[in-house]
C-alpha atoms as a PDB file:
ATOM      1  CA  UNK A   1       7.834  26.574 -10.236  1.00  0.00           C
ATOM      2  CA  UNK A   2       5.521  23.460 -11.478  1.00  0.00           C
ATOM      3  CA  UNK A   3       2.766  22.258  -8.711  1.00  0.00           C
ATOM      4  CA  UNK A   4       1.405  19.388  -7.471  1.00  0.00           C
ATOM      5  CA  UNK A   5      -1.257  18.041  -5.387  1.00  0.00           C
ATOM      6  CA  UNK A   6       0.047  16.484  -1.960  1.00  0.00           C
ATOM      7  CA  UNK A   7      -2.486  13.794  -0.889  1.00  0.00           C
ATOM      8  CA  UNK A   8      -0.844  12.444   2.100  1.00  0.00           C
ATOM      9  CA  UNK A   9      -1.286  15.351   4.458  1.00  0.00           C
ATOM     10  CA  UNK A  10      -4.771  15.562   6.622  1.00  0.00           C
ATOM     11  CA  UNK A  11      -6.218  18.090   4.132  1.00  0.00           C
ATOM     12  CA  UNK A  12      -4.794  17.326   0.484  1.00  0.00           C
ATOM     13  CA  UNK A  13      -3.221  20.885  -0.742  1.00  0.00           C
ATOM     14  CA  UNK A  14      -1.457  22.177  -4.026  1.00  0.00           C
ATOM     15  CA  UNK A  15       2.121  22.979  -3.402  1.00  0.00           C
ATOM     16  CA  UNK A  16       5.107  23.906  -5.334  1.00  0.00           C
ATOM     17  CA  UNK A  17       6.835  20.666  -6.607  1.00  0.00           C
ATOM     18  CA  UNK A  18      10.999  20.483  -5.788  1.00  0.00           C
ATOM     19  CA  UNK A  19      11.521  17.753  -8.933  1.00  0.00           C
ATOM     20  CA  UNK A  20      12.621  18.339 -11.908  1.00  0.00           C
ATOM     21  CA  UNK A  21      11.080  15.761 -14.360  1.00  0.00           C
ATOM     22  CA  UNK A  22      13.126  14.681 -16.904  1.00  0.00           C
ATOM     23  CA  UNK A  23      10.991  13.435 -19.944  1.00  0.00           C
ATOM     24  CA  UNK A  24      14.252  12.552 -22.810  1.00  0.00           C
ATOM     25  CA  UNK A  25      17.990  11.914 -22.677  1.00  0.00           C
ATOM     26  CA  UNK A  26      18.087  15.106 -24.369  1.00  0.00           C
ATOM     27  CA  UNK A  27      16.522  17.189 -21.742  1.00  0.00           C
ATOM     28  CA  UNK A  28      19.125  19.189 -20.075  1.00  0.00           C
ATOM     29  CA  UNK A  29      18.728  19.045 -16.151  1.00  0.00           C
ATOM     30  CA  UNK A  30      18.894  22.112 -14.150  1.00  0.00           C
ATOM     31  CA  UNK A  31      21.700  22.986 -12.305  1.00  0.00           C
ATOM     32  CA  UNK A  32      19.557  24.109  -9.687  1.00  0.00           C
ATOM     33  CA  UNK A  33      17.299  21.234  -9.253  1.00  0.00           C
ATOM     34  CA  UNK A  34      19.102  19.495  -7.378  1.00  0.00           C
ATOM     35  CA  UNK A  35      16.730  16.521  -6.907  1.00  0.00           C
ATOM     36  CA  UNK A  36      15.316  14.890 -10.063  1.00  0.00           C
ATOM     37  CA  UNK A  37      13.173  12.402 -11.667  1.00  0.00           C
ATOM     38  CA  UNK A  38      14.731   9.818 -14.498  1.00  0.00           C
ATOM     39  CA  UNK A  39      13.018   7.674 -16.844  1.00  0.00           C
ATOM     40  CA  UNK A  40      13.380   4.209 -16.006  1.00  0.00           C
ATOM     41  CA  UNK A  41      15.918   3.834 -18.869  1.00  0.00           C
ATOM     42  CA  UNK A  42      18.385   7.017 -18.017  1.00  0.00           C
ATOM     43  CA  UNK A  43      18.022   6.273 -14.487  1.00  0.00           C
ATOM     44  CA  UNK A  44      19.290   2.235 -14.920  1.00  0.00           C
ATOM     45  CA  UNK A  45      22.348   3.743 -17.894  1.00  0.00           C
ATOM     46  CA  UNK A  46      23.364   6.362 -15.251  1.00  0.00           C
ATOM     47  CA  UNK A  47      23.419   3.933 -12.293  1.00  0.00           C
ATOM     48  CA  UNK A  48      25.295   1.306 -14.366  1.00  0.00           C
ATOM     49  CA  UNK A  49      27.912   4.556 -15.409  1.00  0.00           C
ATOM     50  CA  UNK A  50      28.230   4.957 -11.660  1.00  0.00           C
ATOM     51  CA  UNK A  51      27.110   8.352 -12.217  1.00  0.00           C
ATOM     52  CA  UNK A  52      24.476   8.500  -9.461  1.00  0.00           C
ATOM     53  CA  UNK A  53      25.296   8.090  -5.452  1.00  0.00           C
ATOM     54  CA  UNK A  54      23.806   6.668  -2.946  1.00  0.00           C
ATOM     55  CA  UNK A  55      22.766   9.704  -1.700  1.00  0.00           C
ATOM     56  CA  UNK A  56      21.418  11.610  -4.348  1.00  0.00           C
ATOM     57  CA  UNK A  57      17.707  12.687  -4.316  1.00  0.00           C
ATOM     58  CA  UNK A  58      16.548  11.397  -7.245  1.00  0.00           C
ATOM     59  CA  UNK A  59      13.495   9.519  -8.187  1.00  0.00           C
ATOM     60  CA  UNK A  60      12.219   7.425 -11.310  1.00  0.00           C
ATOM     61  CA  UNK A  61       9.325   7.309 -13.663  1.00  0.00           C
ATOM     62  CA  UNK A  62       7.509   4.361 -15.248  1.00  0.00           C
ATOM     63  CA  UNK A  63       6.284   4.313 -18.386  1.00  0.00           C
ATOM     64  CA  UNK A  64       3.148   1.988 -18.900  1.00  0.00           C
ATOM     65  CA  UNK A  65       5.319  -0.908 -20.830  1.00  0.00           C
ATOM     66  CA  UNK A  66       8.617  -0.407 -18.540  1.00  0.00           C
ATOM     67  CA  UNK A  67       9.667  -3.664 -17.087  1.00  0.00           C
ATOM     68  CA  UNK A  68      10.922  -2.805 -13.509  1.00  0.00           C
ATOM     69  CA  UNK A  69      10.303  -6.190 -11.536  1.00  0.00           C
ATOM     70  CA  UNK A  70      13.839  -7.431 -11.938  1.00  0.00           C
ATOM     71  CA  UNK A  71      15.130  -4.278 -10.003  1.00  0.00           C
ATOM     72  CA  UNK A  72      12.299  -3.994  -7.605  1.00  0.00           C
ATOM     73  CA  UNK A  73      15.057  -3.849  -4.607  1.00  0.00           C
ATOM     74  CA  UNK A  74      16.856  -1.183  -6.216  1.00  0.00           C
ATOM     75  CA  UNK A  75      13.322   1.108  -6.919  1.00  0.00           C
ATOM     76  CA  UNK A  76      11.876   0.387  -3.219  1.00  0.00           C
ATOM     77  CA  UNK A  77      15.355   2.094  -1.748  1.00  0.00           C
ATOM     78  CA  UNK A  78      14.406   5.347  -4.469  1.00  0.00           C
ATOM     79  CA  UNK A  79      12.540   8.776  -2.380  1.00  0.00           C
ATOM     80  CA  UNK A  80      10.177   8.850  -5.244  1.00  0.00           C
ATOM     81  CA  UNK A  81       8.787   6.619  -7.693  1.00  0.00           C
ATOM     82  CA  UNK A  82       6.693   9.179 -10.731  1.00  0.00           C
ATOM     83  CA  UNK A  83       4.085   6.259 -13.011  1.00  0.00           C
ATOM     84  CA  UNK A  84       3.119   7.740 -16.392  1.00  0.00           C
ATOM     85  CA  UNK A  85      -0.184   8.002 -17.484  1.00  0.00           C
ATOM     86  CA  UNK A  86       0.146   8.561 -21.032  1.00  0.00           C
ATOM     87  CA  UNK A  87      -3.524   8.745 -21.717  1.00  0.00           C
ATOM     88  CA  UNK A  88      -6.431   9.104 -19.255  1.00  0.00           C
ATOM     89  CA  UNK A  89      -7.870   5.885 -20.899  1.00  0.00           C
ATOM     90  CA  UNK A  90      -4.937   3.905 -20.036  1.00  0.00           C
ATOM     91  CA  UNK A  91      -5.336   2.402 -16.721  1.00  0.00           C
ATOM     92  CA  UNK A  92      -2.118   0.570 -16.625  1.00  0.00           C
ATOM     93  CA  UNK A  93      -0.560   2.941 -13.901  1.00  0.00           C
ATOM     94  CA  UNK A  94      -3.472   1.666 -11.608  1.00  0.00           C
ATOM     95  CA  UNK A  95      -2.015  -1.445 -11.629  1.00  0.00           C
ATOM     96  CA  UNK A  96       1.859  -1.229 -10.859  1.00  0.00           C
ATOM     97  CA  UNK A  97       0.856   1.673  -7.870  1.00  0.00           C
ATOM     98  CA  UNK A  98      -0.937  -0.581  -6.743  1.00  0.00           C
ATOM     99  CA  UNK A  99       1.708  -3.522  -6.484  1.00  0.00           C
ATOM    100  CA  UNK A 100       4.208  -0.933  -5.774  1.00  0.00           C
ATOM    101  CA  UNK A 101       2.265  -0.723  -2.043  1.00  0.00           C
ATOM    102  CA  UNK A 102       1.105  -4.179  -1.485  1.00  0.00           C
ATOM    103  CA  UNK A 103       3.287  -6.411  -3.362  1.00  0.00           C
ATOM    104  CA  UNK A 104       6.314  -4.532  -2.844  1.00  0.00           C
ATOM    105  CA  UNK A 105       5.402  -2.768  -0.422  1.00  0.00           C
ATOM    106  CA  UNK A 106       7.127   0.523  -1.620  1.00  0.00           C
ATOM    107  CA  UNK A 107       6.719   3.425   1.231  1.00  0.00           C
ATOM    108  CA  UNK A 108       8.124   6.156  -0.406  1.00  0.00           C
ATOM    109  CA  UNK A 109       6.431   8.799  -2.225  1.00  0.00           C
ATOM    110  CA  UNK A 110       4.204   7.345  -5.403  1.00  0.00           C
ATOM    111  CA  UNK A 111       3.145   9.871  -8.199  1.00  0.00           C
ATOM    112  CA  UNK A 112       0.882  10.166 -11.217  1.00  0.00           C
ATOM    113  CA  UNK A 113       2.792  12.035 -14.085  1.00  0.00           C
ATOM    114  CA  UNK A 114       1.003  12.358 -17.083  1.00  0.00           C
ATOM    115  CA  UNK A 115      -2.273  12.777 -18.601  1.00  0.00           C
ATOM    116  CA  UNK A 116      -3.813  12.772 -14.948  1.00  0.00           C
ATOM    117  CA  UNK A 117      -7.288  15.132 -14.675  1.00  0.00           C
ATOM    118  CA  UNK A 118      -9.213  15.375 -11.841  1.00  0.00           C
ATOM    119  CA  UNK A 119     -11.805  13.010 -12.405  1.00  0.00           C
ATOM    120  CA  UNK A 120      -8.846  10.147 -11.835  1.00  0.00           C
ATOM    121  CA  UNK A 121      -7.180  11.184  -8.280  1.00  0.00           C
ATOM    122  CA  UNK A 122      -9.854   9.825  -6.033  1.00  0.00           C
ATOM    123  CA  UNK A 123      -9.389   6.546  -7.988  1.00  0.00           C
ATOM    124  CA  UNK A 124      -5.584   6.787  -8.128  1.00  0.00           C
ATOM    125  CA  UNK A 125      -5.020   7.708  -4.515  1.00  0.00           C
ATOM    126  CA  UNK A 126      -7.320   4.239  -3.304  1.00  0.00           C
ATOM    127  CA  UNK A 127      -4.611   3.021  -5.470  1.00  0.00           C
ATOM    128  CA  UNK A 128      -1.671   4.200  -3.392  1.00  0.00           C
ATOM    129  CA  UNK A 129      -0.988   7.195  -5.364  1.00  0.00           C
ATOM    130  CA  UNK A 130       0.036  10.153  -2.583  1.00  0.00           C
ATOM    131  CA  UNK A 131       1.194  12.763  -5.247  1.00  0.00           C
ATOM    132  CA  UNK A 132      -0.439  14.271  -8.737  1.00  0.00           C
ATOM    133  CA  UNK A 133       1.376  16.318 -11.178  1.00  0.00           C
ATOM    134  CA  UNK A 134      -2.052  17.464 -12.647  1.00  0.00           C
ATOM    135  CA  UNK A 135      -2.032  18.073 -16.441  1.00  0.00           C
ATOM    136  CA  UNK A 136      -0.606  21.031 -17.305  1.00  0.00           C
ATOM    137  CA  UNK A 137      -3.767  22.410 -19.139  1.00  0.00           C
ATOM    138  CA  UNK A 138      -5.956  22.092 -16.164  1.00  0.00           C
ATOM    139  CA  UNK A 139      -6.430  23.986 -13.345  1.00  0.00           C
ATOM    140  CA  UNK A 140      -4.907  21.690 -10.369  1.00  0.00           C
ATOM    141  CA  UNK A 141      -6.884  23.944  -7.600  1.00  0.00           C
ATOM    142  CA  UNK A 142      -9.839  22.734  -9.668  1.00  0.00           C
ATOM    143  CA  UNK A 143      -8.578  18.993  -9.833  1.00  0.00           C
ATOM    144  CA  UNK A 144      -7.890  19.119  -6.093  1.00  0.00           C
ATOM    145  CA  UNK A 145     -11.598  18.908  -5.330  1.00  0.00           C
ATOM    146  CA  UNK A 146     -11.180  15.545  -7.250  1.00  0.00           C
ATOM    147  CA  UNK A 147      -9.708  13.904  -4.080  1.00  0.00           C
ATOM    148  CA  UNK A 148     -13.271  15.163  -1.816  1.00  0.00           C
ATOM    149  CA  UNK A 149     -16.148  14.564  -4.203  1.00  0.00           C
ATOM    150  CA  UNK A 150     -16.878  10.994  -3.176  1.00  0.00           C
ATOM    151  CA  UNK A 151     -17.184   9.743   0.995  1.00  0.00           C
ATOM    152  CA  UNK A 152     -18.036   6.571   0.399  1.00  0.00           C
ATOM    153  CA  UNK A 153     -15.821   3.649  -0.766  1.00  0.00           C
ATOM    154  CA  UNK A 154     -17.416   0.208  -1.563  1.00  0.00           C
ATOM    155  CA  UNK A 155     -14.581  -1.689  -2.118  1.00  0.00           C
ATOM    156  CA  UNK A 156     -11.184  -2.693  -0.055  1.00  0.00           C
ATOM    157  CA  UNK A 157      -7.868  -0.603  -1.201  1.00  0.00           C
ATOM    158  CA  UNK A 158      -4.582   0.502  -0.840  1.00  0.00           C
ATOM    159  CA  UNK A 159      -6.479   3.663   1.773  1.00  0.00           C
ATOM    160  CA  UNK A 160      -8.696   1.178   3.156  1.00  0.00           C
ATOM    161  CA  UNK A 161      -8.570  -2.666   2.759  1.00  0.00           C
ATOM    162  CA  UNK A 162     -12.067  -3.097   4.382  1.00  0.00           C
ATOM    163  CA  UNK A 163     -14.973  -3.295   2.348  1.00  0.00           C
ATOM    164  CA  UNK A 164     -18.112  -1.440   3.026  1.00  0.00           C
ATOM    165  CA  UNK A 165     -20.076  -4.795   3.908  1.00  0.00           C
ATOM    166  CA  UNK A 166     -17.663  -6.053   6.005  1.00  0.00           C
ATOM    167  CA  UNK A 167     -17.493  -2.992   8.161  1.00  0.00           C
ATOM    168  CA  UNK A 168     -21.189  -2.574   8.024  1.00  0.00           C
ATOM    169  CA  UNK A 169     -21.410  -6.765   9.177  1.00  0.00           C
ATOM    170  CA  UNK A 170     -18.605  -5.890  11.979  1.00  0.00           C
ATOM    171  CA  UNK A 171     -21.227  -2.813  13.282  1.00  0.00           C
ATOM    172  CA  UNK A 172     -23.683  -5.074  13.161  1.00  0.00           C
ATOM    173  CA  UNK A 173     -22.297  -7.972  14.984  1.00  0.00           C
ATOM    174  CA  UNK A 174     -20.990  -4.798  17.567  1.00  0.00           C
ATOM    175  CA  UNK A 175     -24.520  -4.290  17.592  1.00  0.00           C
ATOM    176  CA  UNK A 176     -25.874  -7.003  18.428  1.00  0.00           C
ATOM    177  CA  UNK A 177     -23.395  -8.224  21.027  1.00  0.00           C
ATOM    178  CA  UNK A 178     -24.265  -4.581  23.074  1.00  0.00           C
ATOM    179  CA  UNK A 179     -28.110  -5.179  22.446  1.00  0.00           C
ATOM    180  CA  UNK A 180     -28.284  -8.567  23.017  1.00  0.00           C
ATOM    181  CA  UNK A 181     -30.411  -9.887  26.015  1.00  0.00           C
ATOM    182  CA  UNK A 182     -30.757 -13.546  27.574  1.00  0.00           C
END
């Protein structure tokens, strides 16, 4: 059984992934795997077929040029949303995770499919990313230190909105109003 990286537990941990991930309209699904994820483009034919119900646990991937704004409604109802990263260079993905959680604001489970190495998760999970399917030629207990290597965040994201010098002015101001005499 494939792995992944869960990020959205109090200690990120590698554990077996339940979706099968359906890369062509060729690719047979398992019988067994009961809960799927669809290219944008098979998962809009199948819903159109009335082939898939309401119910079904199935998720969708993105590819980087996949135009899914007209059916955001449809997408933010999905248990899983899977973005491609077709290359590590192509930041792309970046992008539509994060408008998935603040535009949209998507709560369901957001992963990186793809050409995703450990060098990227830290970045990808600021981004709203909770869930890596790790390249298949890397180690992903490796990668997983990718999520721990940094403790300090400068900017405002998905994680954490509040900039570093905004919290450090709001200690400060704390500071002063405790130390402050007349």
């Amino acid at each position: 059984m494939p792995l992944i990286i869960r990020a959205n537990t109090p200690v990120p941990q590698v554990e077996d992934d339940h979706w099968q991930l359906i890369k062509h309209d060729t690719e047979t699904m398992q019988d067994d795997a009961a809960w799927r994820i669809l290219p944008l483009a098979i998962w809009q034919a199948q819903r159109a077929e009335g082939v898939l119900h309401a119910n079904s646990h199935t998720g969708v991937w993105i590819g980087a040029s996949d135009e899914y704004e007209e059916i955001i409604d449809d997408l933010l109802a999905l248990p899983l949303i899977a973005i491609d990263f077709p290359s590590f260079r192509d930041g792309r993905g970046y992008t539509v995770a994060f408008l998935l959680r603040t535009r949209y604001g998507y709560q369901g489970e957001l992963r990186a499919i793809g050409d995703v190495l450990r060098d990227q998760l830290f970045y990808m999970h600021r981004c709203g990313f909770d869930t890596f399917a790790v390249r298949e030629d890397k180690d992903i207990h490796d990668a997983l230190k990718g999520l721990t290597e940094y403790t300090i965040r400068y900017q405002g994201a998905v994680d954490d909105p509040v900039p570093l010098f905004r919290k450090r002015a709001m200690e400060m101001a704390d500071f002063n109003d405790e130390h402050w005499e007349p």
